[in-house]
PDB file of N, CA and C in Angstrom:
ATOM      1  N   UNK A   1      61.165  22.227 -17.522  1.00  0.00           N
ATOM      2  CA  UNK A   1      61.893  21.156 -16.843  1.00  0.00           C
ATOM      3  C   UNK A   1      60.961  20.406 -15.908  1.00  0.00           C
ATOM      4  N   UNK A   2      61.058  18.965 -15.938  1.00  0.00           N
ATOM      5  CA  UNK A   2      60.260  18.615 -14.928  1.00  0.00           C
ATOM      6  C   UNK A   2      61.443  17.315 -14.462  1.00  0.00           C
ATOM      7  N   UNK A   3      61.388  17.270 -13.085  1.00  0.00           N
ATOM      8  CA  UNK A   3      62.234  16.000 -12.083  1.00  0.00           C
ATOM      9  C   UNK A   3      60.933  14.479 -12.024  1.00  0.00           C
ATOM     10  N   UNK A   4      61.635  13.649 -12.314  1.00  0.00           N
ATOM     11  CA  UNK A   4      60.003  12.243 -12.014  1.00  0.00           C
ATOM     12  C   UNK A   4      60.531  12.122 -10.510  1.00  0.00           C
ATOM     13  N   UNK A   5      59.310  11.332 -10.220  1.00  0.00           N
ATOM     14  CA  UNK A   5      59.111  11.001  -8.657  1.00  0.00           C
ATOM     15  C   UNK A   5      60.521  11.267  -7.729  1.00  0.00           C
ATOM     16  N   UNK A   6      60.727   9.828  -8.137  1.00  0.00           N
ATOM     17  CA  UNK A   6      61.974   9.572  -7.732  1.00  0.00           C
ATOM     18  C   UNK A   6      63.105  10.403  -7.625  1.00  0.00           C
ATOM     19  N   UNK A   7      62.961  11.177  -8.883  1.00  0.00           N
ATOM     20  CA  UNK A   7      64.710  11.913  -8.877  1.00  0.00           C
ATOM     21  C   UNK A   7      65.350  11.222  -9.549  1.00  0.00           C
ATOM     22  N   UNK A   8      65.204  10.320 -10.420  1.00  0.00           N
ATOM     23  CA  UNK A   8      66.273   9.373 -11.329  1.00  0.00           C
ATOM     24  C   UNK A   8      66.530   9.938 -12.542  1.00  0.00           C
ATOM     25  N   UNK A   9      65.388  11.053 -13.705  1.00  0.00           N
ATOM     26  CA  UNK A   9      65.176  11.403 -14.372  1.00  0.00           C
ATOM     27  C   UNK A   9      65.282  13.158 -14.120  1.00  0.00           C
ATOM     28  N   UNK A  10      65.710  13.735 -15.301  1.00  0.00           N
ATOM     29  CA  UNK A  10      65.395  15.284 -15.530  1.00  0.00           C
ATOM     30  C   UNK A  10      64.878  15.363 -16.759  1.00  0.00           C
ATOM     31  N   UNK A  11      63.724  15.908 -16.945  1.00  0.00           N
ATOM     32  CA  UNK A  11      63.277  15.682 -18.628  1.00  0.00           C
ATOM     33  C   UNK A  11      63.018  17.626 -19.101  1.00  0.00           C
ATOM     34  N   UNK A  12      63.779  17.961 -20.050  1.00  0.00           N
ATOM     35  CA  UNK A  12      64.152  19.482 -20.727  1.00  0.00           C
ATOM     36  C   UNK A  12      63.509  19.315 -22.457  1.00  0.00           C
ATOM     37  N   UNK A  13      62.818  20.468 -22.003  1.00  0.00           N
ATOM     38  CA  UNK A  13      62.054  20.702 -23.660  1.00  0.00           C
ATOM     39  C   UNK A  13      62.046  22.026 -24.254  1.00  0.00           C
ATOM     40  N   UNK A  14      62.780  22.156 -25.481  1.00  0.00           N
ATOM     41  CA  UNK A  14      63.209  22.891 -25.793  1.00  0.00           C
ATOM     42  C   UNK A  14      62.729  23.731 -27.724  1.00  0.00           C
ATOM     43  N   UNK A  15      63.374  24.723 -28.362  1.00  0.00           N
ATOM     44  CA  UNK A  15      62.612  24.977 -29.420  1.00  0.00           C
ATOM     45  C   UNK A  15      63.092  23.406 -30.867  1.00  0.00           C
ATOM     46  N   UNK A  16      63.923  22.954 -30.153  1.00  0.00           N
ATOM     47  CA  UNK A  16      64.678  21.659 -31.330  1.00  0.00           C
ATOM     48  C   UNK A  16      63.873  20.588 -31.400  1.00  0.00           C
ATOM     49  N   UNK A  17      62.590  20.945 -30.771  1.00  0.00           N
ATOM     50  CA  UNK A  17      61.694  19.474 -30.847  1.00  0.00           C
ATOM     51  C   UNK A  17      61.678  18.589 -30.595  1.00  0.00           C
ATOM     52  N   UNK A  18      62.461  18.484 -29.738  1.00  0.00           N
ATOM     53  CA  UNK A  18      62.939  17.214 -28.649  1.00  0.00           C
ATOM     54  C   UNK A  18      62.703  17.379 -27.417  1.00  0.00           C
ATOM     55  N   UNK A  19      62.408  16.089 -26.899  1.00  0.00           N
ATOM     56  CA  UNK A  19      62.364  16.195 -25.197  1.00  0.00           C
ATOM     57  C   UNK A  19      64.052  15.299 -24.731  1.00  0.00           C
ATOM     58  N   UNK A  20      64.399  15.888 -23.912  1.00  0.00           N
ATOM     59  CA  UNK A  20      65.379  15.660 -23.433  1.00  0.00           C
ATOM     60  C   UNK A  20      65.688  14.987 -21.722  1.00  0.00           C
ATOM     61  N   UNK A  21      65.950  13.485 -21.621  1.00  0.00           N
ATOM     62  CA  UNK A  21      66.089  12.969 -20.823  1.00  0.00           C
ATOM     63  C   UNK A  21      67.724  12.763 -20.417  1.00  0.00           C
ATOM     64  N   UNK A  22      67.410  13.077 -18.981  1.00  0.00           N
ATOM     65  CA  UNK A  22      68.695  13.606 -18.033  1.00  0.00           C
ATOM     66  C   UNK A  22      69.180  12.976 -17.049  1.00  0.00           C
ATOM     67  N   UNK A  23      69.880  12.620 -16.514  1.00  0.00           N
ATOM     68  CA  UNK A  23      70.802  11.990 -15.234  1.00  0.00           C
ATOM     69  C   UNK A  23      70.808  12.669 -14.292  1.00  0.00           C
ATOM     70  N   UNK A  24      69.695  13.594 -13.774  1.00  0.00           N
ATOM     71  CA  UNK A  24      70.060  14.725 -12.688  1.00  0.00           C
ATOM     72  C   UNK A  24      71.173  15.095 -11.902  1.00  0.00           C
ATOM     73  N   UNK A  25      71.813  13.696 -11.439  1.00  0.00           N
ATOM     74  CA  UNK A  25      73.433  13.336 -10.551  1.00  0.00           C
ATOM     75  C   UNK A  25      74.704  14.200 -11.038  1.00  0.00           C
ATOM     76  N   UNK A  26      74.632  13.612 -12.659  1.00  0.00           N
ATOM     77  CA  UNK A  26      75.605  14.157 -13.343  1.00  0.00           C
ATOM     78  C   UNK A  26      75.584  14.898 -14.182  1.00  0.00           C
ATOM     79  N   UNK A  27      74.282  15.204 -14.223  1.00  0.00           N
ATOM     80  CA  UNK A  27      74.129  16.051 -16.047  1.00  0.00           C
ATOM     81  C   UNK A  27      74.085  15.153 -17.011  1.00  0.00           C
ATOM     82  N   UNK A  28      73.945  14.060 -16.771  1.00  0.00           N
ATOM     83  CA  UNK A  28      74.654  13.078 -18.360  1.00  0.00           C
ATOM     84  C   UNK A  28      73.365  12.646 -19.231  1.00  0.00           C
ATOM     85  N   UNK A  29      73.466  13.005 -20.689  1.00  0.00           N
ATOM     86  CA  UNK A  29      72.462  12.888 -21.187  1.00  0.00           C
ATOM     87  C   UNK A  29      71.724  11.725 -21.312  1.00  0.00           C
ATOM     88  N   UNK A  30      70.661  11.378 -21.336  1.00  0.00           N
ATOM     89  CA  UNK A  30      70.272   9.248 -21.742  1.00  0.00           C
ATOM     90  C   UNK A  30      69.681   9.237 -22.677  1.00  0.00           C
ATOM     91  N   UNK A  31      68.818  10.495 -22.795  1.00  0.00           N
ATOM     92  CA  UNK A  31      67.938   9.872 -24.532  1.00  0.00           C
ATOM     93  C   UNK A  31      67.112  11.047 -24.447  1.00  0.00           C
ATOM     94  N   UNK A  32      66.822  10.596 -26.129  1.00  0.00           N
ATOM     95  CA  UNK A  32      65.890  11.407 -26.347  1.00  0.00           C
ATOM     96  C   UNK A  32      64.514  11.153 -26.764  1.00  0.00           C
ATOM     97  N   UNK A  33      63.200  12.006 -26.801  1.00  0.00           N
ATOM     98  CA  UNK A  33      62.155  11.518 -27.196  1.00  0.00           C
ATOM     99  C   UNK A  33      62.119  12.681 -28.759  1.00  0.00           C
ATOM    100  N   UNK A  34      61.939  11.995 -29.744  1.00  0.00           N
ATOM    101  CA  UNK A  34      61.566  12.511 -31.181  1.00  0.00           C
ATOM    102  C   UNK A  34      60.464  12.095 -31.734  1.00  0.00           C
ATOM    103  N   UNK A  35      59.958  13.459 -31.885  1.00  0.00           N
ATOM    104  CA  UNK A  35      58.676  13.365 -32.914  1.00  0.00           C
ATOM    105  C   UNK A  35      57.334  14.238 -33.234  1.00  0.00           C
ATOM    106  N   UNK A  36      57.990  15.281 -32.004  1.00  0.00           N
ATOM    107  CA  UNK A  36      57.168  16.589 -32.507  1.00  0.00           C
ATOM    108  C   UNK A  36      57.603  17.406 -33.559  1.00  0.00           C
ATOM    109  N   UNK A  37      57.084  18.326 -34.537  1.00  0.00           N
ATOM    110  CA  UNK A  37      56.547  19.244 -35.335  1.00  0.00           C
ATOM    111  C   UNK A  37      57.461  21.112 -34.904  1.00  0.00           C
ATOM    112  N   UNK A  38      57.267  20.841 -33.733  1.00  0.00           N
ATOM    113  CA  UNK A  38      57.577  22.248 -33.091  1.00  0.00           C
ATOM    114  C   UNK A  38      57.843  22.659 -32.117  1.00  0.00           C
ATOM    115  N   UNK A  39      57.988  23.632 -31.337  1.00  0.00           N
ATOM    116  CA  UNK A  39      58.592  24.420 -30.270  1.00  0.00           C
ATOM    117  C   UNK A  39      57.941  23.333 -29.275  1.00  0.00           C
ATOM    118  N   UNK A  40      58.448  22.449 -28.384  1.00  0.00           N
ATOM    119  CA  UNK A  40      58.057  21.853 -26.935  1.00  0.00           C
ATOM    120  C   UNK A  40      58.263  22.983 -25.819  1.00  0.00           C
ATOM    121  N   UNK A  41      56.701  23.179 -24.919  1.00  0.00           N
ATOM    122  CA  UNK A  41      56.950  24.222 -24.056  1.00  0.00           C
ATOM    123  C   UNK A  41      56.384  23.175 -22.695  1.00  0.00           C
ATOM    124  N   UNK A  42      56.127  22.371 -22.457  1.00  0.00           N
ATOM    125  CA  UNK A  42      56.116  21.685 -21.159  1.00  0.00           C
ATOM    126  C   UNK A  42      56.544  20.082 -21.783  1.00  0.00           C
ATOM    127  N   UNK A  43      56.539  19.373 -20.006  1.00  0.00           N
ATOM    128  CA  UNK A  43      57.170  18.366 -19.893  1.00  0.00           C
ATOM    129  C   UNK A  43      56.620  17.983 -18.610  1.00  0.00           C
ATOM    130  N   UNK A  44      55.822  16.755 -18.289  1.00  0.00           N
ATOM    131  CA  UNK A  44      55.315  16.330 -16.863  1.00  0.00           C
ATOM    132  C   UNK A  44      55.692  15.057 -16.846  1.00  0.00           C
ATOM    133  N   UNK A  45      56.054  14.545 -15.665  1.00  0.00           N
ATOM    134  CA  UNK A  45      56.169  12.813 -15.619  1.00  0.00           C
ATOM    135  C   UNK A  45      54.951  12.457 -15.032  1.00  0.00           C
ATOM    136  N   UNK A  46      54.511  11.258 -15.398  1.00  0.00           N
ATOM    137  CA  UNK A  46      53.753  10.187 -14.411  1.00  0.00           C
ATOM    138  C   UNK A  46      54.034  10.246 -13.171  1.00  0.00           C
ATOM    139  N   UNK A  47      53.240   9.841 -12.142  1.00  0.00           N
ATOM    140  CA  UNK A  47      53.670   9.375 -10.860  1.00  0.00           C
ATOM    141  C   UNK A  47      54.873   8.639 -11.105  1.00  0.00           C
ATOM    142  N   UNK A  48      54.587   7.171 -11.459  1.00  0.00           N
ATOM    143  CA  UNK A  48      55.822   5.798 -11.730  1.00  0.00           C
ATOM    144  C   UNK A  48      56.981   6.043 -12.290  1.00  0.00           C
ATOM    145  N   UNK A  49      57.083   7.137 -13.035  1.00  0.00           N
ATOM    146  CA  UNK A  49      58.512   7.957 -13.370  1.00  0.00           C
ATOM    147  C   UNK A  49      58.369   7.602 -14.895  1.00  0.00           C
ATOM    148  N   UNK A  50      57.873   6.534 -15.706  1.00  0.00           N
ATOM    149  CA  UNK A  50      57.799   5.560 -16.571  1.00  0.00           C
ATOM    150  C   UNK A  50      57.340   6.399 -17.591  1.00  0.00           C
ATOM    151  N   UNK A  51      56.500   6.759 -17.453  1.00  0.00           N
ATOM    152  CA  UNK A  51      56.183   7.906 -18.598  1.00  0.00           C
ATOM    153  C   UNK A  51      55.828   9.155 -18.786  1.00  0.00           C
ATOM    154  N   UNK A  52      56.032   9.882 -19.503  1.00  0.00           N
ATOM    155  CA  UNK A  52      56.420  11.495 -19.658  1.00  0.00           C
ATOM    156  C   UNK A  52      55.411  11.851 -20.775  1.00  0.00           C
ATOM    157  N   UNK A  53      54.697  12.988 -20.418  1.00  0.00           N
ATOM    158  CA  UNK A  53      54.068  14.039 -21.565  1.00  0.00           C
ATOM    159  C   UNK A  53      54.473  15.473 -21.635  1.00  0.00           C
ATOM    160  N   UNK A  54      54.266  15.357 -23.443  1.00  0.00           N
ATOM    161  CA  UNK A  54      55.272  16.835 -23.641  1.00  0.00           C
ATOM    162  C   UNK A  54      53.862  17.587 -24.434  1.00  0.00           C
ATOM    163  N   UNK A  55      53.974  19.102 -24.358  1.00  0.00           N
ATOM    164  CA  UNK A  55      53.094  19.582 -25.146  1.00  0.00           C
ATOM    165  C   UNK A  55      53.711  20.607 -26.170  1.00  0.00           C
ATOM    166  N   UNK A  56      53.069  20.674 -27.247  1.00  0.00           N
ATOM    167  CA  UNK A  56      53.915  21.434 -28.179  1.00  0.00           C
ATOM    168  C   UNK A  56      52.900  22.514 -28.980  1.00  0.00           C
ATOM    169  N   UNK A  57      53.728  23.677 -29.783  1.00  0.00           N
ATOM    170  CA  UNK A  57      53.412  24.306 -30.576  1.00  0.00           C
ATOM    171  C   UNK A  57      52.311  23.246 -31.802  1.00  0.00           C
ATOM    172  N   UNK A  58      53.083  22.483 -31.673  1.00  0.00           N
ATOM    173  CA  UNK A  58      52.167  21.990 -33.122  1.00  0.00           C
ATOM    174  C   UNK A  58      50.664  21.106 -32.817  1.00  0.00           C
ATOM    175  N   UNK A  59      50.761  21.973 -31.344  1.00  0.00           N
ATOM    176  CA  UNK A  59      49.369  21.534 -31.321  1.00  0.00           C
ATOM    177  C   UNK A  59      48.643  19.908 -30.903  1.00  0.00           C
ATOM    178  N   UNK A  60      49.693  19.796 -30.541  1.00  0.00           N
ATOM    179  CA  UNK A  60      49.742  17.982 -30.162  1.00  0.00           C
ATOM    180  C   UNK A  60      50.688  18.106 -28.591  1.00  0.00           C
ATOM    181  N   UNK A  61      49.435  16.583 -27.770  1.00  0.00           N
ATOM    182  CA  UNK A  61      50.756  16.504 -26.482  1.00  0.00           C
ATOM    183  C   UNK A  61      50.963  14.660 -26.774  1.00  0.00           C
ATOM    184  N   UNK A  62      51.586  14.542 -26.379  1.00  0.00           N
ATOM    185  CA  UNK A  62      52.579  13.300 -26.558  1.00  0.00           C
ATOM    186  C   UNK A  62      52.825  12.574 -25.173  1.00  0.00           C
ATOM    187  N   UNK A  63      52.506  10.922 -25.388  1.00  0.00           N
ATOM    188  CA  UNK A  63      52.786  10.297 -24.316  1.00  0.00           C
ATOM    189  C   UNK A  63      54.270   9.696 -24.491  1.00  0.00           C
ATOM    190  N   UNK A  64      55.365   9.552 -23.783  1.00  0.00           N
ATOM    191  CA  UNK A  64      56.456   9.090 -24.051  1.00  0.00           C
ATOM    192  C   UNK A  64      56.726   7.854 -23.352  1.00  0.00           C
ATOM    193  N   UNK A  65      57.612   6.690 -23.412  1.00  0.00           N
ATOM    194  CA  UNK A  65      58.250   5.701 -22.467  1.00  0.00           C
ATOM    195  C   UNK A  65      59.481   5.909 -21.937  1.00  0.00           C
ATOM    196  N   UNK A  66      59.931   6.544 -20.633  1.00  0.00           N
ATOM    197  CA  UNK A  66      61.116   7.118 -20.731  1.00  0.00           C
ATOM    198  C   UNK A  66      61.736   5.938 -20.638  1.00  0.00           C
ATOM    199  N   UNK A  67      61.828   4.903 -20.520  1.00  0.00           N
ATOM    200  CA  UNK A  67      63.235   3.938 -20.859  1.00  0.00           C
ATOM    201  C   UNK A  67      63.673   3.348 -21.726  1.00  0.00           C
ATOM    202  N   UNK A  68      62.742   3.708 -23.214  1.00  0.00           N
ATOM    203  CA  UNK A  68      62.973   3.772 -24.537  1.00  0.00           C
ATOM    204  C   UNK A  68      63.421   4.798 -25.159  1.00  0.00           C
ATOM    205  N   UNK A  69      62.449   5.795 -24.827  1.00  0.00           N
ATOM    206  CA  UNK A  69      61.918   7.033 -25.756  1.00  0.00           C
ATOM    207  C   UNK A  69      60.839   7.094 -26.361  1.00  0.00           C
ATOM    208  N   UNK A  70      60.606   5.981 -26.883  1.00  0.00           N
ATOM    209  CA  UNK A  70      59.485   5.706 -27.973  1.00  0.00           C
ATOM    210  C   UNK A  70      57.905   6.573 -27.193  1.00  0.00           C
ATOM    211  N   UNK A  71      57.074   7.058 -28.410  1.00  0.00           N
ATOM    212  CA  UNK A  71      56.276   7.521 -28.437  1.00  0.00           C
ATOM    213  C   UNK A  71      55.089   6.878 -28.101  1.00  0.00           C
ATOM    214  N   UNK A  72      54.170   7.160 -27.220  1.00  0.00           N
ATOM    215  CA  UNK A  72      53.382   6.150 -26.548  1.00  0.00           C
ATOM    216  C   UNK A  72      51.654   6.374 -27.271  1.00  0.00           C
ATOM    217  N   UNK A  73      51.377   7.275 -27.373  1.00  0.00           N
ATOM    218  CA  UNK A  73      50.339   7.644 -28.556  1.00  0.00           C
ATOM    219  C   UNK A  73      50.598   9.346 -28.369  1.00  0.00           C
ATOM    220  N   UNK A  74      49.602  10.251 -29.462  1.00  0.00           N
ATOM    221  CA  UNK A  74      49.547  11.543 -29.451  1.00  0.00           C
ATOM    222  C   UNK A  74      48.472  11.884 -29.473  1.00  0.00           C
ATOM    223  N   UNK A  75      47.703  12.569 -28.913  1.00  0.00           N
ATOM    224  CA  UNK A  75      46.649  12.947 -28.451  1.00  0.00           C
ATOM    225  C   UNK A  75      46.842  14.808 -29.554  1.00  0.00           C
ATOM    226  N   UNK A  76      45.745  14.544 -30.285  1.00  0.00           N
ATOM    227  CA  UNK A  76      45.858  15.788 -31.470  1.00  0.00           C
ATOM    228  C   UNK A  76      44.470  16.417 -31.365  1.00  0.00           C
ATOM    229  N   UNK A  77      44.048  17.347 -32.178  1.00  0.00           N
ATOM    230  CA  UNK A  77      43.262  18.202 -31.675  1.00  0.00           C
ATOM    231  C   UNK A  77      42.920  19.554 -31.457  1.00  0.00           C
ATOM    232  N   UNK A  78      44.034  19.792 -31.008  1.00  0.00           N
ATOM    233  CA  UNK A  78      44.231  21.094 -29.936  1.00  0.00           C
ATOM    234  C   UNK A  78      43.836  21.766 -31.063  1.00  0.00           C
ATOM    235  N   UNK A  79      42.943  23.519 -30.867  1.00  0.00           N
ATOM    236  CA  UNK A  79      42.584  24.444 -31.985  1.00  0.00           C
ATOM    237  C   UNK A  79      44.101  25.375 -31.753  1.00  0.00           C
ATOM    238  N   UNK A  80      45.412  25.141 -30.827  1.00  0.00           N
ATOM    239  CA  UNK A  80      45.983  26.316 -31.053  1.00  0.00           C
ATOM    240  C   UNK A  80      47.356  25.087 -30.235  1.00  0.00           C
ATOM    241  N   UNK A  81      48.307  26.006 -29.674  1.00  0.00           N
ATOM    242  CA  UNK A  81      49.747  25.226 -28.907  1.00  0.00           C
ATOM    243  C   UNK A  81      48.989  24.824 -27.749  1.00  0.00           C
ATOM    244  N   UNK A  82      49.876  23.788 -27.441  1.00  0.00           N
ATOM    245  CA  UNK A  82      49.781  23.501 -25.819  1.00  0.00           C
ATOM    246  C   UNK A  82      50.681  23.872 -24.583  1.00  0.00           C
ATOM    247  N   UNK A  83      50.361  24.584 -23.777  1.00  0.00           N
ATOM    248  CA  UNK A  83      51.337  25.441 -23.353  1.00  0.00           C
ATOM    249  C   UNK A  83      51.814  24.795 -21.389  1.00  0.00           C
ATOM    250  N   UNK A  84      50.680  23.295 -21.280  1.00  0.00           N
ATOM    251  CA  UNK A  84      50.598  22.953 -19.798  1.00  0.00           C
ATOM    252  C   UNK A  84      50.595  21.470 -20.114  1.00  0.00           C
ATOM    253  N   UNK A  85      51.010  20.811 -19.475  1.00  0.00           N
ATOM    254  CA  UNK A  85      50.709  18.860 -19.236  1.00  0.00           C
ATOM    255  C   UNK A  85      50.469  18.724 -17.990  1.00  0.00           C
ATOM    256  N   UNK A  86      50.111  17.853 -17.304  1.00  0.00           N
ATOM    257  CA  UNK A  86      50.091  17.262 -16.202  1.00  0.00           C
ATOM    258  C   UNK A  86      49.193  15.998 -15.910  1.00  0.00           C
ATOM    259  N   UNK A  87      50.175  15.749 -14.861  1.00  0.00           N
ATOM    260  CA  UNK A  87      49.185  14.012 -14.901  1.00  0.00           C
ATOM    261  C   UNK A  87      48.046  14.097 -13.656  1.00  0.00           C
ATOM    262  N   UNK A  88      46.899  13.350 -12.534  1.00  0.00           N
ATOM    263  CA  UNK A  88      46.524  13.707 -11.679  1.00  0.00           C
ATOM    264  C   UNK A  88      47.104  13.030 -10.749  1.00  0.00           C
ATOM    265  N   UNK A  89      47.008  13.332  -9.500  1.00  0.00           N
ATOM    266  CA  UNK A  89      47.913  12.959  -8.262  1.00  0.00           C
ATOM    267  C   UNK A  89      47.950  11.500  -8.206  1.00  0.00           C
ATOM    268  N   UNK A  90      46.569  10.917  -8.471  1.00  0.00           N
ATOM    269  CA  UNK A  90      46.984   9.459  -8.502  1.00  0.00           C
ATOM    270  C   UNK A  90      47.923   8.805  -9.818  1.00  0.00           C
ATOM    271  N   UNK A  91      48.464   9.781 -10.708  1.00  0.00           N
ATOM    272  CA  UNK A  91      49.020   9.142 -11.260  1.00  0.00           C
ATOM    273  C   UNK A  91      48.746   9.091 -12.577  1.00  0.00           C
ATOM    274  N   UNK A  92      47.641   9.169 -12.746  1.00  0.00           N
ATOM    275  CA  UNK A  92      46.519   8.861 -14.177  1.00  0.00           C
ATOM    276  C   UNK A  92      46.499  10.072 -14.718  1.00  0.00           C
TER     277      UNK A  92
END
């Protein structure tokens, strides 16, 4: 689970291969991000709240747009899962 800056967003990643964007207030679901392969075991926002990376079993982490969903590029590679994301304090 990760909260963005603000608190406007809750983003949940789970074994269904989806990242899951949240309404923290109410619980209420808003969207989803699709397009991993496998088990999602993290989830980090940007500073700006704007975009989200997920890392997965299949070995790929993923940039997202949370006010689409849409997939922002995938960064592939990895020799095994990705089990951590994070952005650096400034943001980047």
């Amino acid at each position: 689970l990760a909260f963005s800056a603000d608190g406007a967003l809750l983003a949940s990643s789970s074994g269904d291969k989806n990242v899951r964007l949240w309404d923290p207030t109410d619980g209420v679901f808003v969207r989803a991000c699709e397009g991993h392969s496998d088990v999602i075991w993290t989830v980090a926002f940007a500073k700006s709240g704007k975009v989200l990376a997920s890392g997965s079993s299949d070995k790929t982490v993923r940039l997202w747009d949370t006010t689409s969903g849409a997939e922002l590029c995938t960064f592939a590679g990895h020799s095994g899962e990705v089990y951590s994301v994070a952005f650096s304090p400034n943001g980047n």
